[in-house]
Protein backbone atom coordinates (compact mmCIF):
# COMPACT_ATOMS: atom_id res chain seq x y z
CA UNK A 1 90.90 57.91 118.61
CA UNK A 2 89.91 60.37 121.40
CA UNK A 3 93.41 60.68 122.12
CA UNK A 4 94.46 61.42 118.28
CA UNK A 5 91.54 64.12 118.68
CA UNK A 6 92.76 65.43 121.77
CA UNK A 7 96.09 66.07 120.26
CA UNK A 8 95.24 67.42 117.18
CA UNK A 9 93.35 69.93 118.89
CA UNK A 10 96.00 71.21 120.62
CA UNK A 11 98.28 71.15 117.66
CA UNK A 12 96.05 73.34 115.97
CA UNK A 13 95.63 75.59 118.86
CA UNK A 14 99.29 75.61 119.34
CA UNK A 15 99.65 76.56 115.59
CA UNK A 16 96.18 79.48 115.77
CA UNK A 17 98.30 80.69 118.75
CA UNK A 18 101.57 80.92 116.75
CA UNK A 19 99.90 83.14 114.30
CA UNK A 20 98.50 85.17 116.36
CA UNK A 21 101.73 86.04 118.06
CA UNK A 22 103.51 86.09 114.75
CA UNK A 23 100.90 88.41 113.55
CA UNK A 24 100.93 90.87 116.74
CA UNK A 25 104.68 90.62 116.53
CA UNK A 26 105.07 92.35 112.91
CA UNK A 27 102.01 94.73 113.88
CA UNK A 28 104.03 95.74 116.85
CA UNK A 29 107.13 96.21 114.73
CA UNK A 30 105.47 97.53 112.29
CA UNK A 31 104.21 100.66 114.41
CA UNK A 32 107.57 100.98 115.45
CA UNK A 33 108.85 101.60 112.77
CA UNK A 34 106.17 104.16 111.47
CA UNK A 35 107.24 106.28 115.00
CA UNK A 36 110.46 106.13 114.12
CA UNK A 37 110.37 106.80 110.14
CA UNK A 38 108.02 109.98 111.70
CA UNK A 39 110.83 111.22 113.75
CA UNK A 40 113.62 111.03 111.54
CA UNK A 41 111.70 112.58 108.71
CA UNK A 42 110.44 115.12 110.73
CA UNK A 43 111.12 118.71 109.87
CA UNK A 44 112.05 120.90 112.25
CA UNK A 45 113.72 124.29 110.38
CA UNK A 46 112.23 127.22 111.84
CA UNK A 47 111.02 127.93 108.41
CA UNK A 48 110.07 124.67 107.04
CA UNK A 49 107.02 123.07 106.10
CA UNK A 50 105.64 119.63 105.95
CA UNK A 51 102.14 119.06 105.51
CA UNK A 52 100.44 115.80 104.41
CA UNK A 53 96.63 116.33 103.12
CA UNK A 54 93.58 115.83 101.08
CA UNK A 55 92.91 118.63 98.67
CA UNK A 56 89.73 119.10 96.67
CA UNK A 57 90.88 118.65 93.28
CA UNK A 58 88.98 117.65 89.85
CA UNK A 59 85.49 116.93 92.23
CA UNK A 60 87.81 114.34 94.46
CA UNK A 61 89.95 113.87 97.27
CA UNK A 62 93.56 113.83 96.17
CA UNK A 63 96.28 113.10 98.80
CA UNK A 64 99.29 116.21 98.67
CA UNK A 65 102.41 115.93 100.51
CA UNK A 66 104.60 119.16 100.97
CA UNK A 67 107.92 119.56 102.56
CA UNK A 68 110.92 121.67 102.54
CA UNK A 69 113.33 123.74 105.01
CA UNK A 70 112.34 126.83 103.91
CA UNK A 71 109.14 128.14 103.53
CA UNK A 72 110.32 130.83 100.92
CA UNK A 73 112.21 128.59 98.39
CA UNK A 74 111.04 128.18 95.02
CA UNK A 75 108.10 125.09 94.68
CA UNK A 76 108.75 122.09 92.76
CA UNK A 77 106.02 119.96 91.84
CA UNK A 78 106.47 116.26 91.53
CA UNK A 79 104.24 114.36 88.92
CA UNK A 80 105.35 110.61 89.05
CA UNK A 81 105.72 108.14 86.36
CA UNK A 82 103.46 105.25 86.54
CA UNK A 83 100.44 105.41 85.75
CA UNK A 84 98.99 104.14 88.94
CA UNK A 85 102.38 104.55 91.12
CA UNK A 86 102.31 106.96 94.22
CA UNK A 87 106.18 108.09 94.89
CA UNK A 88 104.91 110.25 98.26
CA UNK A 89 106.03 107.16 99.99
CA UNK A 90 109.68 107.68 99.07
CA UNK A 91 110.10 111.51 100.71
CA UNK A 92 111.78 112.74 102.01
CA UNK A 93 113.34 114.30 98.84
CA UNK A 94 117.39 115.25 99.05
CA UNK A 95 116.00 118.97 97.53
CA UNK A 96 114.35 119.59 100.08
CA UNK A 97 117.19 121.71 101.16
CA UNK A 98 116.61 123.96 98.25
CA UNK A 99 113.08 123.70 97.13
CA UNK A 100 109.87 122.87 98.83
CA UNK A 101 108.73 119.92 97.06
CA UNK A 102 105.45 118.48 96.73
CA UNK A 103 104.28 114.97 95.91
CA UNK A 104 100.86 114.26 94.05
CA UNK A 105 99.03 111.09 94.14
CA UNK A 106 97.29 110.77 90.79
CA UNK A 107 93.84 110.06 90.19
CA UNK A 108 94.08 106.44 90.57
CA UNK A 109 97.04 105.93 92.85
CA UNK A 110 98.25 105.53 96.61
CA UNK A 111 95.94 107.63 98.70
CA UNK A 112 93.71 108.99 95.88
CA UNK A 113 93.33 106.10 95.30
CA UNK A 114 91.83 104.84 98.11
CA UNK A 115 90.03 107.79 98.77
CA UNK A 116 87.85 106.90 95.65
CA UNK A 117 86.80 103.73 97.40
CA UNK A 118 89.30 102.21 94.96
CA UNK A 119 88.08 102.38 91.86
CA UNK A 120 89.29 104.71 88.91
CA UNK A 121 86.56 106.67 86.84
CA UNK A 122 85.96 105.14 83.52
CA UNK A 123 86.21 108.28 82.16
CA UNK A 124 89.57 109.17 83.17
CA UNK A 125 91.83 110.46 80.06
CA UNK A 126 94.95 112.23 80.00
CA UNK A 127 93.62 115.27 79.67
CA UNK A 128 91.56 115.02 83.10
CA UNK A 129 94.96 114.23 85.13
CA UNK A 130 96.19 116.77 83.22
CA UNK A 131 93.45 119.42 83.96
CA UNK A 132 93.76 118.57 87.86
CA UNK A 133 97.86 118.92 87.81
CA UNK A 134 96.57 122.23 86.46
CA UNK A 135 94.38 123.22 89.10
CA UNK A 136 96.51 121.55 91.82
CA UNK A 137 99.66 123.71 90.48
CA UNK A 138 96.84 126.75 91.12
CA UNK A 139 96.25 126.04 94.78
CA UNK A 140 99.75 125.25 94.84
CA UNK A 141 100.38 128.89 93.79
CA UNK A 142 97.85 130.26 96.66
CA UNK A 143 98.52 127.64 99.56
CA UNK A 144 102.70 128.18 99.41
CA UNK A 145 102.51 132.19 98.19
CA UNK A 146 103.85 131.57 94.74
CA UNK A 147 103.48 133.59 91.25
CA UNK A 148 104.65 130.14 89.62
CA UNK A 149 105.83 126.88 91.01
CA UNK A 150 107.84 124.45 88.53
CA UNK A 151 107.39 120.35 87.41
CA UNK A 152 109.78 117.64 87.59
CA UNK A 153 108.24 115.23 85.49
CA UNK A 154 109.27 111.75 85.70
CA UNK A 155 108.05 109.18 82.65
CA UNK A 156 104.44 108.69 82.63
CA UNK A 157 104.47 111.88 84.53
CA UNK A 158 106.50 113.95 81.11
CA UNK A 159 102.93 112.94 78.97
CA UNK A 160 101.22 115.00 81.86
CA UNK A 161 103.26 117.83 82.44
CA UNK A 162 103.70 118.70 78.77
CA UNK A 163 100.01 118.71 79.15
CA UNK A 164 100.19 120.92 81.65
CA UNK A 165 102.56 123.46 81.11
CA UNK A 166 100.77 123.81 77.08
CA UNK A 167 97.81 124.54 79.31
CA UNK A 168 98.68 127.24 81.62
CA UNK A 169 102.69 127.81 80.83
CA UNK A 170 101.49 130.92 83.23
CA UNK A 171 101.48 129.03 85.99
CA UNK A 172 105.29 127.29 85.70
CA UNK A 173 109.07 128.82 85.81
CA UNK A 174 110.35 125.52 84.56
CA UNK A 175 109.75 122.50 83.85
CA UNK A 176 112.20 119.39 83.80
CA UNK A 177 111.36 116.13 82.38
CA UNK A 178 113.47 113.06 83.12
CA UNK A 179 112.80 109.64 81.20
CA UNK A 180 111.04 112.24 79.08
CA UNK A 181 108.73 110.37 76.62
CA UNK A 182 108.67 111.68 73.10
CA UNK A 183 107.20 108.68 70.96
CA UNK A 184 106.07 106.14 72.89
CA UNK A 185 105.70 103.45 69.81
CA UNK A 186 109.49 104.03 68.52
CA UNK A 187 110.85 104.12 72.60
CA UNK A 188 108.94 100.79 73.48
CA UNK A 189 110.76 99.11 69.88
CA UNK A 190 114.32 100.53 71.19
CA UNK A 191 113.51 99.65 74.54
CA UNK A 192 113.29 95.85 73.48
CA UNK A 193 116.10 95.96 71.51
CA UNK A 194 118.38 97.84 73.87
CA UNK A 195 117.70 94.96 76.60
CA UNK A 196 117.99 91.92 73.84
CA UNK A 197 121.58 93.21 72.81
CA UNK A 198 123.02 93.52 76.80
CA UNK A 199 121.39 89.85 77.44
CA UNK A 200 123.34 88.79 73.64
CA UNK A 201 126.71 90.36 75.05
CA UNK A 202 126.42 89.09 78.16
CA UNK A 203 125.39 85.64 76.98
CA UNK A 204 122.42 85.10 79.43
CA UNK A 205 120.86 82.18 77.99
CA UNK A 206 117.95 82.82 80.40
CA UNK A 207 117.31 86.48 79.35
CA UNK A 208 117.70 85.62 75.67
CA UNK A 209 115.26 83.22 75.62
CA UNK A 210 112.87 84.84 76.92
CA UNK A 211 112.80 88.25 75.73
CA UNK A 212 113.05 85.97 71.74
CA UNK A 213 109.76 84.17 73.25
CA UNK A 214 107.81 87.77 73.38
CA UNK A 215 109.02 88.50 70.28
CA UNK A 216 109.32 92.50 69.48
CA UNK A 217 107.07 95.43 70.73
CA UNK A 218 103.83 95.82 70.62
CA UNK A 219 103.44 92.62 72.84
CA UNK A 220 100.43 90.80 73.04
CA UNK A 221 99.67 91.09 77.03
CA UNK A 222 100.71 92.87 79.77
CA UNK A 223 102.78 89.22 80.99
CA UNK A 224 104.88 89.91 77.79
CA UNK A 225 105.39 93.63 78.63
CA UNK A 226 106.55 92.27 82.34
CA UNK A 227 108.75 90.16 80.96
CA UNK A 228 110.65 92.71 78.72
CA UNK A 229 110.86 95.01 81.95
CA UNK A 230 111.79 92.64 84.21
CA UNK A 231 115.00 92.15 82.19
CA UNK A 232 115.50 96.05 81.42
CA UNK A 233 115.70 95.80 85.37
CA UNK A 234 118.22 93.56 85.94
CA UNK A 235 120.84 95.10 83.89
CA UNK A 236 119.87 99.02 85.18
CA UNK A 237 122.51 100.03 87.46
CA UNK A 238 121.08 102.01 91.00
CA UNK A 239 117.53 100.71 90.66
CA UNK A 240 115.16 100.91 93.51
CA UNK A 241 115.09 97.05 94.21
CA UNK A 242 111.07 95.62 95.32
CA UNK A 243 112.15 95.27 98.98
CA UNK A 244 113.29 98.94 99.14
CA UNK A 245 109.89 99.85 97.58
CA UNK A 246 108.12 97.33 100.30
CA UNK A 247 109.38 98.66 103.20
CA UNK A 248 109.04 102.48 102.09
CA UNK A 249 105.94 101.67 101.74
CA UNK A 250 104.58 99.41 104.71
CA UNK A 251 106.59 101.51 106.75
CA UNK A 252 105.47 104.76 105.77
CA UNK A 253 104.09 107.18 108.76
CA UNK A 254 100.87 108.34 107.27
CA UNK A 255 100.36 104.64 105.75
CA UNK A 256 97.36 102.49 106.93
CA UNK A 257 96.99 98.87 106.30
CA UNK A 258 94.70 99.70 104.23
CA UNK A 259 96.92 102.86 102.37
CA UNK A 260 99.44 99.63 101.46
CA UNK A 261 96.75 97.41 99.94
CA UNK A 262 95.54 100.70 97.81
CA UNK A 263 99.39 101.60 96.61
């Protein structure tokens, strides 16, 4: 019995000690990578920019990320789809060449995120996010030197920057809205129906039964809501697949442990 002991004990420190290495191993890797995503995202034009910050916006800490070959090109102002999704971790942008563009964390994503101890205000609307794209696109205006700077809105992001630009259309020289959401009810319905019909022509069995077994929008729970996008995804052609949005992510230079269990 000692013997069984004995040799279980060293079993399990042989397996503790596997870990550990396993564990140092990706760590090691890990900050590899981060020095080499740093260098070969580095800018080095005489007259570019790159900047990664917290800016006092709304009363909070909101993480800003700015970058472009030229200081003097025109601004272009990210606001990401989501809610709740940081894009900052997929810079850089290919316009950097032409515009300096700047990613915003959201109140309640990626940095921001964490920087509120991770927890989102109960009393953030719409209209808040809104008001601090506002005053973001303000210091925006001051920080880079700009009379106006302009939005590329991306889903989620279109609700906001329709906000903002009916706010202060002052502030903007254009605004461009892809995935642009118009009526969210009547999109959601087509959106279902759209993905039902490819899974029908394409006779997958799978897919069909499914998306039949939510039934059409609204769904009752956010599984049901997975479900119909999880099917939209597979038949989308150039989609950012989960392990590209992983590794952008775990590898990303400014990115803490922490920073990947907050995205």
């Amino acid at each position: 019995m000692r013997r069984l002991v004995k040799f279980g004990l060293w079993g399990l420190g042989g397996l503790v000690t596997l870990l550990l290495l396993t564990i140092a191993g990706f760590l090691g890797y890990r900050t590899l990578q981060q020095h080499r995503n740093a260098k070969l995202f580095a800018i080095h034009a005489p007259a570019g920019i790159q900047e990664s910050m917290f800016v006092e916006i709304g009363g909070a800490k909101q993480w800003v990320t700015i970058r472009g070959q030229n200081r003097s090109n025109p601004v272009l102002l990210m606001v990401d789809g989501g809610p709740g999704t940081a894009a900052s971790v997929f810079m850089p942008s290919p316009w950097e060449n032409n515009f300096t563009v700047v990613e915003w964390d959201q109140p309640g994503a990626g940095k921001t995120f964490g920087a509120a101890g991770g927890k989102i205000d109960s009393s953030l609307t719409i209209d808040k996010i809104s008001k601090d794209g506002v005053e973001l696109a303000a210091y925006l205006c001051r920080h880079l030197h700009k009379n106006k700077i302009g939005i590329y809105a991306d889903s989620w992001g279109t609700i906001i920057g329709v906000h903002m630009i009916k706010m202060r259309p002052d502030l903007f020289y254009a605004y461009l809205g892809t995935g642009q959401i118009v009526n969210m009810q009547k999109g959601e319905a087509l959106n279902y129906q759209h993905v039902l019909e490819k899974a029908s022509a394409k006779g997958d069995a799978a897919a069909i039964k499914e998306l039949t077994g939510i039934g059409q929008f609204p769904y009752r729970s956010l599984a049901d809501f997975t479900i119909q996008r999880k099917w939209a995804a597979t038949y989308e052609k150039g989609g950012i697949s989960n392990s590209t949005v992983f590794s952008a992510i775990l590898f990303d230079p400014d990115y803490s442990l922490g920073d990947v269990g907050n995205w």
